[in-house]
Protein backbone atom coordinates (compact mmCIF):
# COMPACT_ATOMS: atom_id res chain seq x y z
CA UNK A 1 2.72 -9.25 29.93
CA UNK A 2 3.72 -8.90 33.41
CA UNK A 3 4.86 -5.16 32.81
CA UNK A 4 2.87 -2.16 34.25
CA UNK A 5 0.99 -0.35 31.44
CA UNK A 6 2.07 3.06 30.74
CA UNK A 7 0.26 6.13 32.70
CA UNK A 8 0.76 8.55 29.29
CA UNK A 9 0.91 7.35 25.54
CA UNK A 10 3.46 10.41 24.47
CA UNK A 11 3.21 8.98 20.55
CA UNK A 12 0.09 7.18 19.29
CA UNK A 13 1.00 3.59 17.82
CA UNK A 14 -1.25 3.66 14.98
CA UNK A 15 0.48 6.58 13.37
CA UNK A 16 3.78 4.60 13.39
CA UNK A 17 3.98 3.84 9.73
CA UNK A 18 6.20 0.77 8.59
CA UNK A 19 6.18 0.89 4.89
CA UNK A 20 7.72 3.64 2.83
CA UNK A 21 5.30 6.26 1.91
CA UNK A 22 6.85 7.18 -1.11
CA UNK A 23 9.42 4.97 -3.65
CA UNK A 24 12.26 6.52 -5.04
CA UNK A 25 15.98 6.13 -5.84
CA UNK A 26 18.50 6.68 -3.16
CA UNK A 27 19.48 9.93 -1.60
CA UNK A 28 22.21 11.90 -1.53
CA UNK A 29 26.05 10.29 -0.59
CA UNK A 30 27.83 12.37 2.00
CA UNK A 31 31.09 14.25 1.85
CA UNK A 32 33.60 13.22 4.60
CA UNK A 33 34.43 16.41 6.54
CA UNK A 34 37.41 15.09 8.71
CA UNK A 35 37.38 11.36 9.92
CA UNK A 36 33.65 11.24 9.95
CA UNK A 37 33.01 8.24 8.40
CA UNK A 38 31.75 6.88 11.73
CA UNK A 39 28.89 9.20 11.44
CA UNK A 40 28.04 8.96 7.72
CA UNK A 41 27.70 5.50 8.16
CA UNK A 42 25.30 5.80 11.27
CA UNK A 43 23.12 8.82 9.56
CA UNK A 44 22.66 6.31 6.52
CA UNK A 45 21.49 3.61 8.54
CA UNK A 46 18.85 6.02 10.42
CA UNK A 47 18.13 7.92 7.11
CA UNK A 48 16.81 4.39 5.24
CA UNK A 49 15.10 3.20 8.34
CA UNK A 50 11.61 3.26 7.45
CA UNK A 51 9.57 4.43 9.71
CA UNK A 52 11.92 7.19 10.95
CA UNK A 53 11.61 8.34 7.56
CA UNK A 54 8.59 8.79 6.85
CA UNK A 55 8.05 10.33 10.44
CA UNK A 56 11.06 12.96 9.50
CA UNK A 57 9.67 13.74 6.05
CA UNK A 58 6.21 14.47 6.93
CA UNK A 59 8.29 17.35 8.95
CA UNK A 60 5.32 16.99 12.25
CA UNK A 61 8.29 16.68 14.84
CA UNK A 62 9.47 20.53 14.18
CA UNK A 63 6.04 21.86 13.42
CA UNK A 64 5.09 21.12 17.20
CA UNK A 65 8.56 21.27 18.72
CA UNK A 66 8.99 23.36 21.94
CA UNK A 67 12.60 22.49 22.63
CA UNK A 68 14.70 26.04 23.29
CA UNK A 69 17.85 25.26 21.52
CA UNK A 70 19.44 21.72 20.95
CA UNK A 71 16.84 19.10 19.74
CA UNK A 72 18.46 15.83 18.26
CA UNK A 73 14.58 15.24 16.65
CA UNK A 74 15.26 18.74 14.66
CA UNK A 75 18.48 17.78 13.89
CA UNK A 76 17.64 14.65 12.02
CA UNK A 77 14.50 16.14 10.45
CA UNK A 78 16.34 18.74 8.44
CA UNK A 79 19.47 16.09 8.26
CA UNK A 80 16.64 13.41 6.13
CA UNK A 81 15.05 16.03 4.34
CA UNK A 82 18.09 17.48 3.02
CA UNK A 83 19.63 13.51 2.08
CA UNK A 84 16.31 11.66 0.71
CA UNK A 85 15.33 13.96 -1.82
CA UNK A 86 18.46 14.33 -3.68
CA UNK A 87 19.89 11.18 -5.56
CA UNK A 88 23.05 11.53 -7.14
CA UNK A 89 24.52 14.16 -5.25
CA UNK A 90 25.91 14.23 -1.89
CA UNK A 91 25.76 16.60 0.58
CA UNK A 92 27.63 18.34 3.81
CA UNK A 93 26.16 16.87 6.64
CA UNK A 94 26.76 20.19 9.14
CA UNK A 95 23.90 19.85 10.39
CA UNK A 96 24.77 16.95 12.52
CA UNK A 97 28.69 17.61 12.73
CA UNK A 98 28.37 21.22 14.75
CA UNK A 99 26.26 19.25 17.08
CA UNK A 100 28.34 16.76 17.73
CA UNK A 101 29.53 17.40 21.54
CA UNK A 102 26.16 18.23 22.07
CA UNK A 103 25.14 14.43 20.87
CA UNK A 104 28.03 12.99 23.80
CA UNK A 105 30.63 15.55 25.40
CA UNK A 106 33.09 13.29 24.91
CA UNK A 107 32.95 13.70 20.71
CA UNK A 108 35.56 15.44 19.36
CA UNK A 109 35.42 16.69 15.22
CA UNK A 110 38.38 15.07 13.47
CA UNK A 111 38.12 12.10 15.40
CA UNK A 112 37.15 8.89 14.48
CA UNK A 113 34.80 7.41 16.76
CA UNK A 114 33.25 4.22 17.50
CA UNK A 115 30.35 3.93 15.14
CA UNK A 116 28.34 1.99 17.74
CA UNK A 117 29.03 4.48 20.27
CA UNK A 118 27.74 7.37 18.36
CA UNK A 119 24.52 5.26 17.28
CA UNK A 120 23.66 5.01 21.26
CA UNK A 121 24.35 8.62 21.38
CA UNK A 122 22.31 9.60 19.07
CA UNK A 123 19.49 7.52 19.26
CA UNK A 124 19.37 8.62 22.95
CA UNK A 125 19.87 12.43 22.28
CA UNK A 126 16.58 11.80 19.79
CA UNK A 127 15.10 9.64 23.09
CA UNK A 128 15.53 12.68 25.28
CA UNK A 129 14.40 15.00 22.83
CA UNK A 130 11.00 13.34 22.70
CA UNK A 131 10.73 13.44 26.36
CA UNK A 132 10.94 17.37 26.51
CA UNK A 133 8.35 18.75 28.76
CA UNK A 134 7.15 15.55 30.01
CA UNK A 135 8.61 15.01 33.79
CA UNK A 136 8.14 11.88 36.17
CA UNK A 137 6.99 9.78 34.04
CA UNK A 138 6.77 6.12 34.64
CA UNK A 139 9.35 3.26 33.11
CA UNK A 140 6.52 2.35 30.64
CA UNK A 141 5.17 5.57 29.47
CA UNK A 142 8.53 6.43 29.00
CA UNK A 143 8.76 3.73 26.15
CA UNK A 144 6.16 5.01 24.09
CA UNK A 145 7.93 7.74 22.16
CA UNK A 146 8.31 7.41 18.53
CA UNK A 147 11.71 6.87 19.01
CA UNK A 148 11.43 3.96 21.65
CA UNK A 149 8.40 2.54 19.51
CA UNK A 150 10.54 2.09 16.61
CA UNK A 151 13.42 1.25 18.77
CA UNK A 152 12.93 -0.17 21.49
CA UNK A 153 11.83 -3.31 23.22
CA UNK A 154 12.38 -4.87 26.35
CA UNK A 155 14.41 -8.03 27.73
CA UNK A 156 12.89 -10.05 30.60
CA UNK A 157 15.24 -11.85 33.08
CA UNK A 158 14.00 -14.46 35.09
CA UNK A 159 15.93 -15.95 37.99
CA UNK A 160 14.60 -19.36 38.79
CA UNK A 161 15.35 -20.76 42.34
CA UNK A 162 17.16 -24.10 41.49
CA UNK A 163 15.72 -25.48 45.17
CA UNK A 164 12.18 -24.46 44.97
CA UNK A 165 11.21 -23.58 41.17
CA UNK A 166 10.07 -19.90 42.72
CA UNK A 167 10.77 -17.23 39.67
CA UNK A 168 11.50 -13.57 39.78
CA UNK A 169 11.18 -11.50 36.77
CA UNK A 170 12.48 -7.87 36.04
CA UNK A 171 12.70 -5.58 32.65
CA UNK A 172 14.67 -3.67 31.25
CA UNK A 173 14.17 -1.53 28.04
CA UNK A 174 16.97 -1.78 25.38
CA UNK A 175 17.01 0.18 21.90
CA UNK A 176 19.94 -2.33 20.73
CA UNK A 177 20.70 -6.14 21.46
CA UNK A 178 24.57 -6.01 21.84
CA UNK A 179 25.81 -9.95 20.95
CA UNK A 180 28.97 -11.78 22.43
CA UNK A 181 30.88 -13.50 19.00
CA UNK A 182 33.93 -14.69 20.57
CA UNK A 183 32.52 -18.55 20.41
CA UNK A 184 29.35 -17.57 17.68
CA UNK A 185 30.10 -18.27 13.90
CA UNK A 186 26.59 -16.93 13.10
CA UNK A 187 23.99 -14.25 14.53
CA UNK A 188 21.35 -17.27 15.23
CA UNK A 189 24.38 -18.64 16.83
CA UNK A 190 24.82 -15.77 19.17
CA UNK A 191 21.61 -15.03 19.61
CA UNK A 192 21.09 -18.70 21.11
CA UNK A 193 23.78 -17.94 23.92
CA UNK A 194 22.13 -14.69 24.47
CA UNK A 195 19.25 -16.36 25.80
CA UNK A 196 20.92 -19.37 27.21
CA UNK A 197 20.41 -20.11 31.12
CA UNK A 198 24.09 -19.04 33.43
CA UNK A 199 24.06 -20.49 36.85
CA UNK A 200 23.96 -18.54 39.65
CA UNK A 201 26.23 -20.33 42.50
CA UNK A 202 29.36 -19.30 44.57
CA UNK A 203 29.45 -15.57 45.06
CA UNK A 204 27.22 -15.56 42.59
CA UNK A 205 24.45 -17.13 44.58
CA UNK A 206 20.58 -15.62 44.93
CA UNK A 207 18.67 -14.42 47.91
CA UNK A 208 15.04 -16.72 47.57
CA UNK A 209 12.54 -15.27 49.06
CA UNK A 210 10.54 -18.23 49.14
CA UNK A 211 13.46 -20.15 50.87
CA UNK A 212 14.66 -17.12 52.72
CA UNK A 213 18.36 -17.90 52.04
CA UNK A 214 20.68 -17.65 49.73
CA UNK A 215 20.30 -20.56 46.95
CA UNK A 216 22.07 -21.62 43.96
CA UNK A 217 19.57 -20.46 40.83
CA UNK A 218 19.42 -20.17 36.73
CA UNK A 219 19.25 -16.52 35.05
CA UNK A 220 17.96 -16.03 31.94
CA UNK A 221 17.23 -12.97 29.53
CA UNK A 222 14.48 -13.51 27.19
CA UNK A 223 13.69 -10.50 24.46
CA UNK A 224 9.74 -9.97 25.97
CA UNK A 225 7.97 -6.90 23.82
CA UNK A 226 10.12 -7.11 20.58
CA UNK A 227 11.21 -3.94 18.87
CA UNK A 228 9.59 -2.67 15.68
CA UNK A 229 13.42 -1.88 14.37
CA UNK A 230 16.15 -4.65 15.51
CA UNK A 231 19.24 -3.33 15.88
CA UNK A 232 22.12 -5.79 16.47
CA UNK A 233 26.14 -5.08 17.80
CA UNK A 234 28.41 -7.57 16.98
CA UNK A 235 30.96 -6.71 19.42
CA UNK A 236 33.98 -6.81 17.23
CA UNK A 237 36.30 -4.80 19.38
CA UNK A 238 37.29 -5.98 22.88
CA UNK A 239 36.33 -4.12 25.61
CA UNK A 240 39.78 -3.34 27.20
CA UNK A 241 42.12 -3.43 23.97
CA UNK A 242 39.53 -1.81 21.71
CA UNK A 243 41.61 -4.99 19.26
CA UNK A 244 39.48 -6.42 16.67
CA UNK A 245 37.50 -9.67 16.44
CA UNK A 246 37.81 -10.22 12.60
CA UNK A 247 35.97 -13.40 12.26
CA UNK A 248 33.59 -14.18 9.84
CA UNK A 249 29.88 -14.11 11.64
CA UNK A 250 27.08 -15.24 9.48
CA UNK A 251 23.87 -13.20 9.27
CA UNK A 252 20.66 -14.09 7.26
CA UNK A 253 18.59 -11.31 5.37
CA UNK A 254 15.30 -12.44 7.07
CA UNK A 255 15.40 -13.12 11.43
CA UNK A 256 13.02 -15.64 13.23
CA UNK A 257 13.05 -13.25 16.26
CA UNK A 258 9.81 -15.82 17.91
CA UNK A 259 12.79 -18.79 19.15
CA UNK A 260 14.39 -15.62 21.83
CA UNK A 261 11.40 -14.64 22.93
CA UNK A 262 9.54 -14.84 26.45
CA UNK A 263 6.92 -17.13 24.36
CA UNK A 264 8.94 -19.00 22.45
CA UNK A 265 6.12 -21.17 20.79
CA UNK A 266 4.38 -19.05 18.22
CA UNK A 267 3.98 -17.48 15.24
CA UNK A 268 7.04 -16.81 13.59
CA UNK A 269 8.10 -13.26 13.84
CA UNK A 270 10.07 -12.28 11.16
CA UNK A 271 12.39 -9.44 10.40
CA UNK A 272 14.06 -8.25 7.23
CA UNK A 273 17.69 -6.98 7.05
CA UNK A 274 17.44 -3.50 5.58
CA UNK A 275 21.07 -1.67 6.69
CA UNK A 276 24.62 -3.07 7.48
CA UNK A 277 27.25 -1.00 8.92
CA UNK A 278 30.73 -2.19 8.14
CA UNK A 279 34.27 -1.63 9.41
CA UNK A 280 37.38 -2.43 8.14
CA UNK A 281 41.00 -1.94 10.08
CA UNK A 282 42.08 -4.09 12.80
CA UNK A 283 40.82 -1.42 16.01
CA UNK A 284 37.81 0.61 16.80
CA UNK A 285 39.56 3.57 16.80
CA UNK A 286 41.38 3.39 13.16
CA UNK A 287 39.85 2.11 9.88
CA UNK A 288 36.79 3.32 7.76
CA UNK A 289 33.15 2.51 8.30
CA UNK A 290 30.76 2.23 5.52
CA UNK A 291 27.36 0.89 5.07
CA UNK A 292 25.22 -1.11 2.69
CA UNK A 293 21.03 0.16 2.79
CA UNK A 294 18.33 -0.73 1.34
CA UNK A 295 16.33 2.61 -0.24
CA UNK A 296 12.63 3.40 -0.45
CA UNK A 297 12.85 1.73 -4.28
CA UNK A 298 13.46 -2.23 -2.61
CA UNK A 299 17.38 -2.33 -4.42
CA UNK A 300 20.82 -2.39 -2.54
CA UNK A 301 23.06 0.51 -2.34
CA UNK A 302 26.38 0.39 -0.83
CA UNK A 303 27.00 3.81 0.80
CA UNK A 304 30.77 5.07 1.43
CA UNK A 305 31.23 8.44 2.24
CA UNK A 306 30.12 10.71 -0.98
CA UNK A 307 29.58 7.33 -3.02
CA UNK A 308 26.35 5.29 -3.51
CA UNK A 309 26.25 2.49 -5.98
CA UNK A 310 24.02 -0.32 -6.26
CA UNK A 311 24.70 -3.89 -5.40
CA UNK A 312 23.45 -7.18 -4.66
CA UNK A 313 21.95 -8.63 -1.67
CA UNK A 314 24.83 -11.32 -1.90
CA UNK A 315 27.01 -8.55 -1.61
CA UNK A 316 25.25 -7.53 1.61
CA UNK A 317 25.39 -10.59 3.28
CA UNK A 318 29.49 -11.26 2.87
CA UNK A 319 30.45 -8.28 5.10
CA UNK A 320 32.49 -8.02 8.59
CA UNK A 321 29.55 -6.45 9.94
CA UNK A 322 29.64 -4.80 12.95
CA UNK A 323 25.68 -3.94 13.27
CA UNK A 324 22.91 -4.80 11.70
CA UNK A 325 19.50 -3.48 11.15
CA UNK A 326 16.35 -5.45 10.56
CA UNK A 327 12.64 -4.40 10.33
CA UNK A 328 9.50 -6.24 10.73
């Protein structure tokens, strides 16, 4: 693929399991214990996210774990297996909330966060947490934790010289695909400009080392190993302002992912919507977060705070949505 193999395989792929391993109603809702809708929302999204699951409930991360102290993998663990087996109930999630400056310093308890923000985070802190004991390890073996192989996938930019036709490519791993709306009415839309050539001229120009000057030349990112788990950021808020982009953005239940890929001729390769986080107010830092997910049992449930009731899938699809979650 162009991409150095990994040195260590730190989770083996086969064990990666994408279907549920066990049908059932939803879980449990959970009780808001001081602006944390932010991170109800998030946990709900990880919680029905298939292959997490069933990774968390067969418990194998904390039988072998070796971390002293904080371990985001531990956390979530007892987190899923407290939420998945009880349906109509809801529960205190503690066990996240007292680790929440561990997560990002920067969280504060009784603040409302950016939802977003505190996915990274987290996702991350379970990253880390799965590369424990292993040191000096290469880009590649790097990405084959459980967490990056559900995760994670990487984007290939290619600089073409616009003089001689020479190409460079480099990678970069990414466990989210964070999309411009501002001129998008749709996620195909925006997905289209994510991949569309910018020209590199002016300042801007590129150092050929074919030509051995600077020339004028096209960049491109491509998505080049897709992820197992798509996760998608509208980016409603603007970046200096934190104001809201409120505009209706289209999203379909199932994703062609095969037209933003390296090779864009193909199979298709398909991915179905399974979670939608939501938020409603007009900045990042006010308003309420809530999420629709789809449980082990193949039915809709929208999810706010201590509530869970079941819905429609036409339901799911007329939401501000600020990220999305798809699965192969």
């Amino acid at each position: 693929e162009g991409m150095a193999p990994p040195q260590r395989i730190l989770f083996p792929p086969e064990k990666i399991c994408m279907a549920w391993q066990q049908r059932q109603r939803p879980g449990a809702g959970l009780h808001n214990l001081g602006n944390t809708c932010f991170l109800n929302s998030v946990l709900q999204c990880l919680t029905y996210t298939p292959p997490l699951a069933n990774y968390l409930l067969s418990r194998e991360h904390s039988r072998s774990c070796r971390q002293i102290g904080f371990c985001m993998m531990c956390v979530m663990e007892a987190h899923v297996n407290k939420v998945l087996p009880f349906s109509a109930s809801a529960i205190q999630p503690w066990t996240v909330v007292r680790v929440l400056t561990r997560i990002g310093e920067h969280f504060r308890h009784g603040t409302q966060e950016d939802a977003h923000e505190f996915l990274r985070y987290t996702v991350d802190a379970m990253q880390r947490a799965c590369l424990s004991g292993s040191s000096n390890l290469d880009i590649s073996s790097q990405a084959t934790t459980i967490v990056h192989q559900i995760f994670g996938g990487f984007l290939r930019s290619r600089v073409t010289c616009l003089s001689c036709k020479a190409a460079s490519d480099s990678y970069e791993a990414f466990l989210d695909v964070p999309l411009d709306i501002k001129a998008a009415s749709s996620v195909t839309a925006a997905l289209e400009d994510f991949v569309k050539p910018e020209q590199l001229d002016g300042d801007n120009c590129f150092k050929c080392s074919k030509c051995d000057k600077m020339v004028v030349a096209s960049k491109r990112f491509t998505i080049h190993r897709v992820p197992r788990v798509l996760t998608v950021c509208l980016k409603r808020f603007e970046d200096f302002t934190g104001r809201k982009i409120s505009k209706v953005v289209e999203y379909p239940e199932y994703l062609d992912l095969r037209p933003y890929t390296s090779q864009a001729a193909g199979e298709p390769l398909l991915y179905a919507l399974y979670a939608v986080l939501v938020h409603s107010g007009d900045s990042c830092r006010a308003g309420h977060y809530f999420c629709y997910t789809k449980a082990s049992n193949g039915l809709w449930y929208k999810m706010d705070d201590t509530s869970v009731d079941g819905c429609g899938i036409d339901t799911v699809l007329r939401q501000q949505a600020y990220l999305l979650f798809y699965v192969r």
